[in-house]
PDB file of N, CA and C in Angstrom:
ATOM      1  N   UNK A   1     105.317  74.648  92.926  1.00  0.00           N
ATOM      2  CA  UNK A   1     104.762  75.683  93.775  1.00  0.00           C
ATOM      3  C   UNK A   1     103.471  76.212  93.157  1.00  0.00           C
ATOM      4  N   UNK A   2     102.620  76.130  94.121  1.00  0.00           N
ATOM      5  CA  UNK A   2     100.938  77.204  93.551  1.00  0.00           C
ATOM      6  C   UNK A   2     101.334  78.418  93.410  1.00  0.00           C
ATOM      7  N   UNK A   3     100.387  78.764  92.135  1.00  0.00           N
ATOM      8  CA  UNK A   3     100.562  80.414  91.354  1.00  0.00           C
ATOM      9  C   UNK A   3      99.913  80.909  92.588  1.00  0.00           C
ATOM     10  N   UNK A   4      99.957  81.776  92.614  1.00  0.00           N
ATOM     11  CA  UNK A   4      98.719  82.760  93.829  1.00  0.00           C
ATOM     12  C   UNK A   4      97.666  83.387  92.643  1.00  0.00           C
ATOM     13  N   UNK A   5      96.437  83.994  93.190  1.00  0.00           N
ATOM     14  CA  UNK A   5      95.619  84.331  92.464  1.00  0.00           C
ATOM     15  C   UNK A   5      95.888  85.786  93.139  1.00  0.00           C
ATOM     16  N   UNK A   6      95.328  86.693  91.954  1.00  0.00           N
ATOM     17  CA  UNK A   6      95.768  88.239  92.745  1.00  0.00           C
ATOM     18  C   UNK A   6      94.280  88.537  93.706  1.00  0.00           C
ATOM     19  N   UNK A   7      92.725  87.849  93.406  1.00  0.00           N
ATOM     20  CA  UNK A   7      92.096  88.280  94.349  1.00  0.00           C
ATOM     21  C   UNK A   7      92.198  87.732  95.578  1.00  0.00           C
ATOM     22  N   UNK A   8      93.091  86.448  95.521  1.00  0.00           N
ATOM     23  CA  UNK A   8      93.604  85.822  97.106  1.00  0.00           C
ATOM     24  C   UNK A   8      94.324  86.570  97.551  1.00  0.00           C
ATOM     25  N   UNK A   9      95.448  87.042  96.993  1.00  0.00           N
ATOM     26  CA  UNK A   9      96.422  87.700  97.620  1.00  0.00           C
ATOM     27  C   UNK A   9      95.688  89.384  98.382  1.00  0.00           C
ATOM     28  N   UNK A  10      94.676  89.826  97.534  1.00  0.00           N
ATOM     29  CA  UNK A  10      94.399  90.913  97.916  1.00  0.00           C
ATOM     30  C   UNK A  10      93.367  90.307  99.278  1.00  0.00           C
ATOM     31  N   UNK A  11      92.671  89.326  99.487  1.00  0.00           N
ATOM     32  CA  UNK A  11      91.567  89.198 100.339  1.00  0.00           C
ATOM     33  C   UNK A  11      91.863  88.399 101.806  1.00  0.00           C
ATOM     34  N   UNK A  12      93.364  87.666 101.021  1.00  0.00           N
ATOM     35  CA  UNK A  12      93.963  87.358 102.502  1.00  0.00           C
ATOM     36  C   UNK A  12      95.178  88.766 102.845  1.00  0.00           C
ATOM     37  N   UNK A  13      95.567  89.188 102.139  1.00  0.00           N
ATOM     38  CA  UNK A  13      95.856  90.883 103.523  1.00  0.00           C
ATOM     39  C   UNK A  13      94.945  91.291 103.732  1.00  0.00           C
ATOM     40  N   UNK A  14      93.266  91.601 103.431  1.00  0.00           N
ATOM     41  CA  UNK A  14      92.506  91.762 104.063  1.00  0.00           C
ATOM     42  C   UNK A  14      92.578  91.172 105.545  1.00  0.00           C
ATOM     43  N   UNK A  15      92.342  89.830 104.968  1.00  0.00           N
ATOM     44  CA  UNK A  15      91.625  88.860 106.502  1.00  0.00           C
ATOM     45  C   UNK A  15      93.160  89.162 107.626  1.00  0.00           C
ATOM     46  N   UNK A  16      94.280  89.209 107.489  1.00  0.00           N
ATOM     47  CA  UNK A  16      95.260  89.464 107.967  1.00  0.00           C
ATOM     48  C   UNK A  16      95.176  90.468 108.556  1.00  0.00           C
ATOM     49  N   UNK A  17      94.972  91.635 108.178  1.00  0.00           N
ATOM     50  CA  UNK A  17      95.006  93.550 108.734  1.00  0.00           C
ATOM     51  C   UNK A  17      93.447  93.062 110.282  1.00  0.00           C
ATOM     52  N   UNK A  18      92.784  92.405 109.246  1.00  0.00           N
ATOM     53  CA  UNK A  18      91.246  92.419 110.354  1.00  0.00           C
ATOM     54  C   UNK A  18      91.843  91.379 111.418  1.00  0.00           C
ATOM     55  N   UNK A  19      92.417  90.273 111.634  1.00  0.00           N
ATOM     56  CA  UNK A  19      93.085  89.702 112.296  1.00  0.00           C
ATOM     57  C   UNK A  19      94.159  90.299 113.376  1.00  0.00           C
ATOM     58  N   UNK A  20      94.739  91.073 112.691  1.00  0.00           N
ATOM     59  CA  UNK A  20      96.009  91.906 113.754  1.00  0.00           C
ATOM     60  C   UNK A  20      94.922  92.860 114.069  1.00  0.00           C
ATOM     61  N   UNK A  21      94.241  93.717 113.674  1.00  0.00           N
ATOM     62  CA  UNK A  21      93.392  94.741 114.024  1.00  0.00           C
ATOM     63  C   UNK A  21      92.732  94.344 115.402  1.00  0.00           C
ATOM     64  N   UNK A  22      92.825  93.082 115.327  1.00  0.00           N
ATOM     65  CA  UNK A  22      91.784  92.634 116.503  1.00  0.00           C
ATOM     66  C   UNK A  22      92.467  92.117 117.777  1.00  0.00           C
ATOM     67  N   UNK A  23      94.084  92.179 117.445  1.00  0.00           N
ATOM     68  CA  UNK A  23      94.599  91.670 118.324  1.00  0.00           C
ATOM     69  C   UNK A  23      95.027  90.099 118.622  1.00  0.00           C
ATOM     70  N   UNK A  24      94.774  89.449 117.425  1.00  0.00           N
ATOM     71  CA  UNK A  24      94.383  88.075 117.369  1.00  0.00           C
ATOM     72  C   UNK A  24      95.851  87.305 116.610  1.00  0.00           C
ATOM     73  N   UNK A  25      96.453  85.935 117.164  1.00  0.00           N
ATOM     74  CA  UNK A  25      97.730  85.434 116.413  1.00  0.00           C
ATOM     75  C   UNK A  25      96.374  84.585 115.545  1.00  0.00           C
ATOM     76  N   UNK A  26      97.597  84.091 114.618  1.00  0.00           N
ATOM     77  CA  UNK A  26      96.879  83.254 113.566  1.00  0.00           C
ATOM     78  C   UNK A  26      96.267  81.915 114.654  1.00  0.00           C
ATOM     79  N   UNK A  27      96.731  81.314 115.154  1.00  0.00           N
ATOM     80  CA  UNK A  27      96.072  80.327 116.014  1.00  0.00           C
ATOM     81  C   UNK A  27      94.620  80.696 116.679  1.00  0.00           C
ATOM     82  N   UNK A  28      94.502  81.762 117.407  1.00  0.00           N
ATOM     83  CA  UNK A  28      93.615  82.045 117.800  1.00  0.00           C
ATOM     84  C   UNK A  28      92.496  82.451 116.772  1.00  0.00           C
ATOM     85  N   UNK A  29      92.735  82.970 115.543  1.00  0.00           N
ATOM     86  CA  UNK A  29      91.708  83.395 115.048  1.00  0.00           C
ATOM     87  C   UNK A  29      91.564  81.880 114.118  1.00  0.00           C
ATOM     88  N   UNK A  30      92.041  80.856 113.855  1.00  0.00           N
ATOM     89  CA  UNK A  30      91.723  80.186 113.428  1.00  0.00           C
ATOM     90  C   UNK A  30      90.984  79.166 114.079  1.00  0.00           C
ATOM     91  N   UNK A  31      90.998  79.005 115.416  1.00  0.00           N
ATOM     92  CA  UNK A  31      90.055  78.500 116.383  1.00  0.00           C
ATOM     93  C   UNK A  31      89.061  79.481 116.342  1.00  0.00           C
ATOM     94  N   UNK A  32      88.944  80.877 116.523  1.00  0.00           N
ATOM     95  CA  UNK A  32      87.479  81.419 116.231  1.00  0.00           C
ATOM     96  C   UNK A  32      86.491  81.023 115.359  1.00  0.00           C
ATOM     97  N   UNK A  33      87.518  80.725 114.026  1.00  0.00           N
ATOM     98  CA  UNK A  33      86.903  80.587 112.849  1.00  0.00           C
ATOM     99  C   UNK A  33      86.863  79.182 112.464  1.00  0.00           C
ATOM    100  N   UNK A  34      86.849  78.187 112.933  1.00  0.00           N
ATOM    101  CA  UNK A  34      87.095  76.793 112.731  1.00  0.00           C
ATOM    102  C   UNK A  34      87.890  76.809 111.572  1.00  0.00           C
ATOM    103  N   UNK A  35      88.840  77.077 111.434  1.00  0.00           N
ATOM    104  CA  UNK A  35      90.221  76.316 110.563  1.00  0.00           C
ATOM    105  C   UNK A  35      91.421  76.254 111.230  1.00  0.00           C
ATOM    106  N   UNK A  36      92.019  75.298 110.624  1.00  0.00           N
ATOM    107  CA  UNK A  36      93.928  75.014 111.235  1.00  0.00           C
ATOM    108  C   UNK A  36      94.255  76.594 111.029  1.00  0.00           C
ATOM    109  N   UNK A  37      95.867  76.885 112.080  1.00  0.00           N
ATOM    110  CA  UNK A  37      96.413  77.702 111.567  1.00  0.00           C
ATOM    111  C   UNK A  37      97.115  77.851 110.315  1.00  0.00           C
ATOM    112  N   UNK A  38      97.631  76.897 109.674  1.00  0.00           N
ATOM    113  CA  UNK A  38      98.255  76.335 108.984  1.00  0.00           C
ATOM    114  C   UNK A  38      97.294  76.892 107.411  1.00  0.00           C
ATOM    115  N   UNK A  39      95.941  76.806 107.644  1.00  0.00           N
ATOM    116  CA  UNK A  39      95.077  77.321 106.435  1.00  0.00           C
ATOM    117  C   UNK A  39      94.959  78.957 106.414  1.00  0.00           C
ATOM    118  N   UNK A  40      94.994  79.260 107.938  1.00  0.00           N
ATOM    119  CA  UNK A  40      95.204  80.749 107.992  1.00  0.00           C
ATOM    120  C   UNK A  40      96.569  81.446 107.572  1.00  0.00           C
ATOM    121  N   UNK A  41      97.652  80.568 107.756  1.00  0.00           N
ATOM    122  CA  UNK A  41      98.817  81.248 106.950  1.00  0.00           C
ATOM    123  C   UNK A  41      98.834  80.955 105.708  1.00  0.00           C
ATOM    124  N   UNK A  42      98.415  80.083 105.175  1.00  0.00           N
ATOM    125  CA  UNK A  42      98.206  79.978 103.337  1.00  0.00           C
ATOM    126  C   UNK A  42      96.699  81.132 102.497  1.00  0.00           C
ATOM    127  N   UNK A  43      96.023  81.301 103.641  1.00  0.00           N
ATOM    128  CA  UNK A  43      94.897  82.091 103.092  1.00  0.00           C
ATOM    129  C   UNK A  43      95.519  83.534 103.527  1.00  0.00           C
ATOM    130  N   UNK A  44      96.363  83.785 104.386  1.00  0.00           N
ATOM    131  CA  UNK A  44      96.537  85.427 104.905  1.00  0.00           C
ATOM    132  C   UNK A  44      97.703  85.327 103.334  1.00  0.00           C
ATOM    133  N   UNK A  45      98.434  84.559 103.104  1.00  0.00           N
ATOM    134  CA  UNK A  45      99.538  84.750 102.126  1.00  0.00           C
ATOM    135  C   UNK A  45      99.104  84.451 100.592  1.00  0.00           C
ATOM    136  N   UNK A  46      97.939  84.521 100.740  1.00  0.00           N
ATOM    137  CA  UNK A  46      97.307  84.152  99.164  1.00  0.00           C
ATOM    138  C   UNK A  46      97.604  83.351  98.602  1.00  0.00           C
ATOM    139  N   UNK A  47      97.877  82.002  99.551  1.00  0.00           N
ATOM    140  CA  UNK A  47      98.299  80.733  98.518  1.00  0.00           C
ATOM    141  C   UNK A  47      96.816  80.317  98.336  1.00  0.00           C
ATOM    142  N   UNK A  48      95.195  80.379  99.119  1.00  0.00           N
ATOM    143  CA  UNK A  48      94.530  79.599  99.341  1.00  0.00           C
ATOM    144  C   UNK A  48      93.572  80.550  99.042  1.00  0.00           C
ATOM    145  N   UNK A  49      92.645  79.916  98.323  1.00  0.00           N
ATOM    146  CA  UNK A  49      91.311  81.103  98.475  1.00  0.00           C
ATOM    147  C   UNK A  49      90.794  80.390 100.184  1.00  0.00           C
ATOM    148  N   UNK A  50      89.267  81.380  99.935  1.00  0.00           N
ATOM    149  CA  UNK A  50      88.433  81.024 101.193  1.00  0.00           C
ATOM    150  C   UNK A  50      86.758  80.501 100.811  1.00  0.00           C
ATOM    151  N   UNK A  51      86.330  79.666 101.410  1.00  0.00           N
ATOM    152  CA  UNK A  51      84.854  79.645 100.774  1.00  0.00           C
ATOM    153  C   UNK A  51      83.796  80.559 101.275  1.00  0.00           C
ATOM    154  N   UNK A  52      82.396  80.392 100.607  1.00  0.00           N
ATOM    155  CA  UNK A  52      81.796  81.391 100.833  1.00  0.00           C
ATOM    156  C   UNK A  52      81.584  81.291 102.757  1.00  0.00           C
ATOM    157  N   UNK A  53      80.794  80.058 102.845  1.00  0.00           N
ATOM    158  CA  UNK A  53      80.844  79.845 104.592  1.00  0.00           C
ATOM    159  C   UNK A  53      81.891  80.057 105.273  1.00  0.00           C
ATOM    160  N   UNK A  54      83.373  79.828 105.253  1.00  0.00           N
ATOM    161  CA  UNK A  54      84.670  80.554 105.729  1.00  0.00           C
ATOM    162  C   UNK A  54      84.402  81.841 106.010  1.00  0.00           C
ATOM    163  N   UNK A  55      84.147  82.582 104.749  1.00  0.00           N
ATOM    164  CA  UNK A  55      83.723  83.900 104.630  1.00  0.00           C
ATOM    165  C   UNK A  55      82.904  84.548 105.869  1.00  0.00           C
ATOM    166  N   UNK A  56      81.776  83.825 105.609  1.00  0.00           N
ATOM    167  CA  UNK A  56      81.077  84.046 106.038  1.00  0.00           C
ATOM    168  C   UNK A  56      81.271  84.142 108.241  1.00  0.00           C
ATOM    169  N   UNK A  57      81.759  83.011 107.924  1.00  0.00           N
ATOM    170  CA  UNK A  57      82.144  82.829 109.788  1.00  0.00           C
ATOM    171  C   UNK A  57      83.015  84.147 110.017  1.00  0.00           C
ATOM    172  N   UNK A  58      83.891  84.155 109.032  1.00  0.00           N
ATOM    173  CA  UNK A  58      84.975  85.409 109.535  1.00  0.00           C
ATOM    174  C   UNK A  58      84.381  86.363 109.718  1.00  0.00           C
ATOM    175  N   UNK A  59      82.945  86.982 109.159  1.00  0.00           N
ATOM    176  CA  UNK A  59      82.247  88.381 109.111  1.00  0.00           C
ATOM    177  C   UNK A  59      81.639  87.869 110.150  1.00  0.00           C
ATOM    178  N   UNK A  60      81.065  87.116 110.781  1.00  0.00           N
ATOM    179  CA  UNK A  60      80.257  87.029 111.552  1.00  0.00           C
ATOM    180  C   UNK A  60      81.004  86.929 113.288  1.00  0.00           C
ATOM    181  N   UNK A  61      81.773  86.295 113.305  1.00  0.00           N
ATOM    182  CA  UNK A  61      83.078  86.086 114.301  1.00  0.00           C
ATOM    183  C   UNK A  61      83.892  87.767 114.292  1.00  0.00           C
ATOM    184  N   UNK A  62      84.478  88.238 113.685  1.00  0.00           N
ATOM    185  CA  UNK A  62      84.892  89.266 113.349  1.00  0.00           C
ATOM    186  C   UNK A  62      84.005  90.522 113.691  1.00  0.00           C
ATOM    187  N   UNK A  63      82.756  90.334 113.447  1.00  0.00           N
ATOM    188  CA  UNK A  63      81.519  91.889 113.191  1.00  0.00           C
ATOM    189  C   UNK A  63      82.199  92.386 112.198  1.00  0.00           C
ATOM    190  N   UNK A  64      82.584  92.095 110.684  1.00  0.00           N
ATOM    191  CA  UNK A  64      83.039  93.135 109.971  1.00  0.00           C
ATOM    192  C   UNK A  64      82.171  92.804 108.226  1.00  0.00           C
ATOM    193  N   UNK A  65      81.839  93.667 107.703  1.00  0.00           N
ATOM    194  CA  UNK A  65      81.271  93.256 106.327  1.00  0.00           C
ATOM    195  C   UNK A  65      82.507  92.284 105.555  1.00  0.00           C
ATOM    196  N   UNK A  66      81.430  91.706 104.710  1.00  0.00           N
ATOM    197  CA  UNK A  66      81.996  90.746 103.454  1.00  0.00           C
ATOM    198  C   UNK A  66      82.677  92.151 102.439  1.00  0.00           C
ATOM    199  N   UNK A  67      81.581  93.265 102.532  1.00  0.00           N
ATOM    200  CA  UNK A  67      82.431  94.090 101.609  1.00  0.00           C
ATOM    201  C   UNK A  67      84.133  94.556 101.832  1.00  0.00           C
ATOM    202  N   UNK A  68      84.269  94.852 103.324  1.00  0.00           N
ATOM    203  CA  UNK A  68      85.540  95.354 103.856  1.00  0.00           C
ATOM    204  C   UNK A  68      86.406  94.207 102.889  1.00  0.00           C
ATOM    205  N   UNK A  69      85.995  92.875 103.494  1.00  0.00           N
ATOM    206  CA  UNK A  69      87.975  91.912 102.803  1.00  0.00           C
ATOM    207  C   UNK A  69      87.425  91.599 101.879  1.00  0.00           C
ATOM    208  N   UNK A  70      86.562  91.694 100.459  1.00  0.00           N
ATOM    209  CA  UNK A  70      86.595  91.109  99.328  1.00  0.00           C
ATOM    210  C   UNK A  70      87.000  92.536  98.504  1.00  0.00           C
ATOM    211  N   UNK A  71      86.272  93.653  98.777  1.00  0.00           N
ATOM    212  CA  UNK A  71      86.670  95.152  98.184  1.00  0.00           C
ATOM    213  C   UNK A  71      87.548  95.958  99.028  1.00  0.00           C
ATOM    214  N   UNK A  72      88.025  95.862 100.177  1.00  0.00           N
ATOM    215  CA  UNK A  72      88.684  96.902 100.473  1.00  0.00           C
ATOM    216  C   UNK A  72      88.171  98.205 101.101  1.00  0.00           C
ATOM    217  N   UNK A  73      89.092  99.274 101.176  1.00  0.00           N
ATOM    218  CA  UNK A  73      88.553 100.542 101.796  1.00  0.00           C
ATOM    219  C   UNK A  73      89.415 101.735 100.932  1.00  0.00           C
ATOM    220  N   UNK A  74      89.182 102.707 100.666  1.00  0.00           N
ATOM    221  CA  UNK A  74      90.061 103.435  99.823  1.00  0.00           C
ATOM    222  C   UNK A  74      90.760 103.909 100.986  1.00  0.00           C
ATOM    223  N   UNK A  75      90.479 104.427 102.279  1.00  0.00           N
ATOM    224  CA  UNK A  75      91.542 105.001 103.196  1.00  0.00           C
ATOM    225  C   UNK A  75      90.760 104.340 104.370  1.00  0.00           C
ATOM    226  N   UNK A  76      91.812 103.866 105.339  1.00  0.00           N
ATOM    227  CA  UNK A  76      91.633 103.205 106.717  1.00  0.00           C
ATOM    228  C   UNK A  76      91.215 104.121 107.559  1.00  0.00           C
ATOM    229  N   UNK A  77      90.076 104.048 108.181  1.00  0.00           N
ATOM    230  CA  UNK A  77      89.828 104.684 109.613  1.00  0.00           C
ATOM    231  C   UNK A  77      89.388 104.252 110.422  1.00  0.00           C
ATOM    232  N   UNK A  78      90.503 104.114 111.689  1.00  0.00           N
ATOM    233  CA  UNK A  78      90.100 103.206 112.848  1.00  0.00           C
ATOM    234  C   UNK A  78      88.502 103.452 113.918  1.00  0.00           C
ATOM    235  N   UNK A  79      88.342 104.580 113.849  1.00  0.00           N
ATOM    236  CA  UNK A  79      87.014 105.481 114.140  1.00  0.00           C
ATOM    237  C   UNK A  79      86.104 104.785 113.220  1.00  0.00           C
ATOM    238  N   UNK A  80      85.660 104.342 111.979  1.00  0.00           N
ATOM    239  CA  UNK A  80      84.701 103.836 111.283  1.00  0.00           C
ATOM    240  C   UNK A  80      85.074 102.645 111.714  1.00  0.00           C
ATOM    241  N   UNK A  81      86.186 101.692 111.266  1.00  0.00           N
ATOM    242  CA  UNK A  81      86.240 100.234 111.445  1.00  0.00           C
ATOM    243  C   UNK A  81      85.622  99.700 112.229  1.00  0.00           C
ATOM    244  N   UNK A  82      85.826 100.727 113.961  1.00  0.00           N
ATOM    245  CA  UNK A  82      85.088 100.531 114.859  1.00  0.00           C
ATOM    246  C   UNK A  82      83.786 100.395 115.191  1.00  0.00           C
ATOM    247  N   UNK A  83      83.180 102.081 114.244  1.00  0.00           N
ATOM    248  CA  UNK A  83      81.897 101.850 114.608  1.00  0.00           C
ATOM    249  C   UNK A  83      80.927 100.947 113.382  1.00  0.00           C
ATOM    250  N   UNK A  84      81.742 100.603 112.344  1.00  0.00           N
ATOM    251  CA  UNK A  84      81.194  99.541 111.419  1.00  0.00           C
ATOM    252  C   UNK A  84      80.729  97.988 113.029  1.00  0.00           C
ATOM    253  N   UNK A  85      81.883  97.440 113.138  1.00  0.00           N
ATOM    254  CA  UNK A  85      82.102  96.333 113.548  1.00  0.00           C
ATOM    255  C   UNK A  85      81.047  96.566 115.042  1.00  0.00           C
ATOM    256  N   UNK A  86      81.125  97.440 116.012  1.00  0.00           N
ATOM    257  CA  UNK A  86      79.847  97.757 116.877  1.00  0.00           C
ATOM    258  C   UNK A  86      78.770  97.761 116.247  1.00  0.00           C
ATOM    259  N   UNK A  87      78.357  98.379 115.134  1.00  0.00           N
ATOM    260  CA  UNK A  87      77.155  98.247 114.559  1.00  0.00           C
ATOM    261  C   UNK A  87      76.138  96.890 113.839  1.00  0.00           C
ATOM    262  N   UNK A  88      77.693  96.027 113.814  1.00  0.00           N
ATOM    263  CA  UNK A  88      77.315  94.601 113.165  1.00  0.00           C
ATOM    264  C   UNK A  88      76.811  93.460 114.876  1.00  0.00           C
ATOM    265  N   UNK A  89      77.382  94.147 115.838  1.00  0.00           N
ATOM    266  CA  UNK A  89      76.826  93.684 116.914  1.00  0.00           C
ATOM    267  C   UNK A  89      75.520  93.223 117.203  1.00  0.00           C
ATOM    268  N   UNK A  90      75.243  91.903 117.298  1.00  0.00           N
ATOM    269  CA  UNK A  90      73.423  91.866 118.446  1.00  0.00           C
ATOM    270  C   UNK A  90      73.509  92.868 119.629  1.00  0.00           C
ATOM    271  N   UNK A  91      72.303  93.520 119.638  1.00  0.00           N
ATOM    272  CA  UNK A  91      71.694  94.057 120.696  1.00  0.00           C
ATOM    273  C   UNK A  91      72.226  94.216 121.982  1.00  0.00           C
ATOM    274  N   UNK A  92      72.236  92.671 122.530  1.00  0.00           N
ATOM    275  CA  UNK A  92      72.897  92.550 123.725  1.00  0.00           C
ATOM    276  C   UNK A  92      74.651  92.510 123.988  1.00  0.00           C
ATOM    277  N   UNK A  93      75.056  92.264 122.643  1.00  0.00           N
ATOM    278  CA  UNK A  93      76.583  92.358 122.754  1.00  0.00           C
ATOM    279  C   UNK A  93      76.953  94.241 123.006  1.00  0.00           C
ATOM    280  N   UNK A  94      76.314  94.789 121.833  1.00  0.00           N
ATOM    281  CA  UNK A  94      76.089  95.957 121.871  1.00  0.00           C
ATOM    282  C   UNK A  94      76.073  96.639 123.310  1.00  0.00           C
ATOM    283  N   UNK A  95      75.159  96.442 124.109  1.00  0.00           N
ATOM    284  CA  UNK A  95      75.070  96.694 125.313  1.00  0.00           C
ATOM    285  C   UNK A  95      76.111  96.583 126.301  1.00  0.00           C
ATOM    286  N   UNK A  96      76.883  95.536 126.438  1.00  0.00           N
ATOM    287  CA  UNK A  96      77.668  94.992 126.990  1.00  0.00           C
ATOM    288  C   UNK A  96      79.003  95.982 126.645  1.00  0.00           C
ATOM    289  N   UNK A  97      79.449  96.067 125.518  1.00  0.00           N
ATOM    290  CA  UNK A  97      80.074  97.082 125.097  1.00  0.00           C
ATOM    291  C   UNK A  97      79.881  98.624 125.565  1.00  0.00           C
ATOM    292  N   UNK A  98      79.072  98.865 125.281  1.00  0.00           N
ATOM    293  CA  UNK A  98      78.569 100.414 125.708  1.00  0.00           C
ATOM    294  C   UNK A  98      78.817 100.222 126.841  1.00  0.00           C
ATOM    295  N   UNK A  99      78.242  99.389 127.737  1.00  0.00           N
ATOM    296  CA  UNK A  99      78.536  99.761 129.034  1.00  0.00           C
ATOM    297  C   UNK A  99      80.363  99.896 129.723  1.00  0.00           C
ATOM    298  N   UNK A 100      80.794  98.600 129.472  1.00  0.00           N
ATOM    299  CA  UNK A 100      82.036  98.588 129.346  1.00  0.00           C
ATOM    300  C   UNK A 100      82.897  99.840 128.832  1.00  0.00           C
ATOM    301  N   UNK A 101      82.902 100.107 128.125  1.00  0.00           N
ATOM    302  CA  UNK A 101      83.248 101.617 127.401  1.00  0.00           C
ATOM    303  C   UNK A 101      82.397 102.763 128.402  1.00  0.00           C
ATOM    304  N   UNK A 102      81.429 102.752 128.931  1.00  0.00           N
ATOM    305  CA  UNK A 102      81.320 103.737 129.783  1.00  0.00           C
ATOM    306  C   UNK A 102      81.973 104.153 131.119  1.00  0.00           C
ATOM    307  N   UNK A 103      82.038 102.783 131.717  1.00  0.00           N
ATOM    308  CA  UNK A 103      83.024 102.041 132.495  1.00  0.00           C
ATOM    309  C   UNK A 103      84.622 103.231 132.552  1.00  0.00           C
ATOM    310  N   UNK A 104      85.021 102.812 131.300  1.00  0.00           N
ATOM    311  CA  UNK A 104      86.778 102.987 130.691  1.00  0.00           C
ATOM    312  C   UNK A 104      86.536 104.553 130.832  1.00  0.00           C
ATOM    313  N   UNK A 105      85.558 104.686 130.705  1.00  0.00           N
ATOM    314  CA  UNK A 105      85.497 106.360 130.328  1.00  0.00           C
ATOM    315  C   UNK A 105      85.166 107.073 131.564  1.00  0.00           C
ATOM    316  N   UNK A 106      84.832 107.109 132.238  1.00  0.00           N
ATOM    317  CA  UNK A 106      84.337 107.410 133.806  1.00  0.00           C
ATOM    318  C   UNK A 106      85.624 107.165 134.572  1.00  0.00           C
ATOM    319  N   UNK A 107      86.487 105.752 134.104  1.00  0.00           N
ATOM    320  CA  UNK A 107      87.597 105.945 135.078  1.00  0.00           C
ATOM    321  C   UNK A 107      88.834 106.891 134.376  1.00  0.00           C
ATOM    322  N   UNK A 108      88.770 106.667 133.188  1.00  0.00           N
ATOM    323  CA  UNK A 108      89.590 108.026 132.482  1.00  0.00           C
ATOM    324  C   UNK A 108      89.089 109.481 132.602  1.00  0.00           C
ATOM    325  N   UNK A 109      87.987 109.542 133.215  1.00  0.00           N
ATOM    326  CA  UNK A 109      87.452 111.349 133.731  1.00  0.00           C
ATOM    327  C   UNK A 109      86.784 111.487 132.568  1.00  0.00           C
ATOM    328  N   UNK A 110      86.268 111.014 131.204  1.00  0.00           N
ATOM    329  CA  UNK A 110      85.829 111.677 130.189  1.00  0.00           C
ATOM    330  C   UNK A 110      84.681 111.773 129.914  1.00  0.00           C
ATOM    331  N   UNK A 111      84.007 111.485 131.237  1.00  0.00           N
ATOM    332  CA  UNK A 111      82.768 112.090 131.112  1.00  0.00           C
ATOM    333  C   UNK A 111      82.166 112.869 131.974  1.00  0.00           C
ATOM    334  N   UNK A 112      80.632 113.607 131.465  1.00  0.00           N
ATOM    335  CA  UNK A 112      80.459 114.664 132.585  1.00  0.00           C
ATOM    336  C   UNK A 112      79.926 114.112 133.784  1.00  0.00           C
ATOM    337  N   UNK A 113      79.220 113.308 133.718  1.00  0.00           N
ATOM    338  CA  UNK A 113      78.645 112.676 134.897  1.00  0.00           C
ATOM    339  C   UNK A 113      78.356 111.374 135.257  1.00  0.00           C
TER     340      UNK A 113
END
């Protein structure tokens, strides 16, 4: 059996929390990210590291910094996560969002006009 390394173990519950966070089974986010699922359950369980380009697709696929899953967060807030990952948005995704969310919000009454 492979030892685990403790910064795997810490960087795949990262990629795991950002994965469920998003709503995503391991299959699906491993088609986002071009890998088997099969690498996503050995990398969420810290049998596997990840490479830097892996990495990299996941922040970019994701909208979330390299800092979030290699360092962590001292306390979770779904209010920042959010507006981190909107902020990592292009322009036009951005847009698309806002509007959508204005959308949700107009039919929930929460806005003035």
């Amino acid at each position: 059996m492979r030892e685990r390394k403790e910064i795997n173990i810490f960087v795949g519950d990262r990629i795991r929390m950002a994965r469920e966070g998003a709503g995503l089974t391991q299959e699906e986010f491993g088609e986002l990210v071009l890998i088997g699922p099969k690498n996503v359950s050995d990398i969420e369980r810290g049998m596997a590291g990840i490479s830097v380009s892996t990495l990299k697709r996941i922040c970019e696929k994701m909208s979330i910094s390299s800092d979030r899953l290699l360092f962590g967060d001292r306390e979770f807030n779904e209010i920042d996560y959010l507006a981190e990952r909107l902020g990592r948005l292009p322009r036009w995704q951005f847009a698309a969002v806002e509007s959508f969310l204005n959308q949700i919000f107009c039919l929930f009454g929460m806005l003035g006009e």
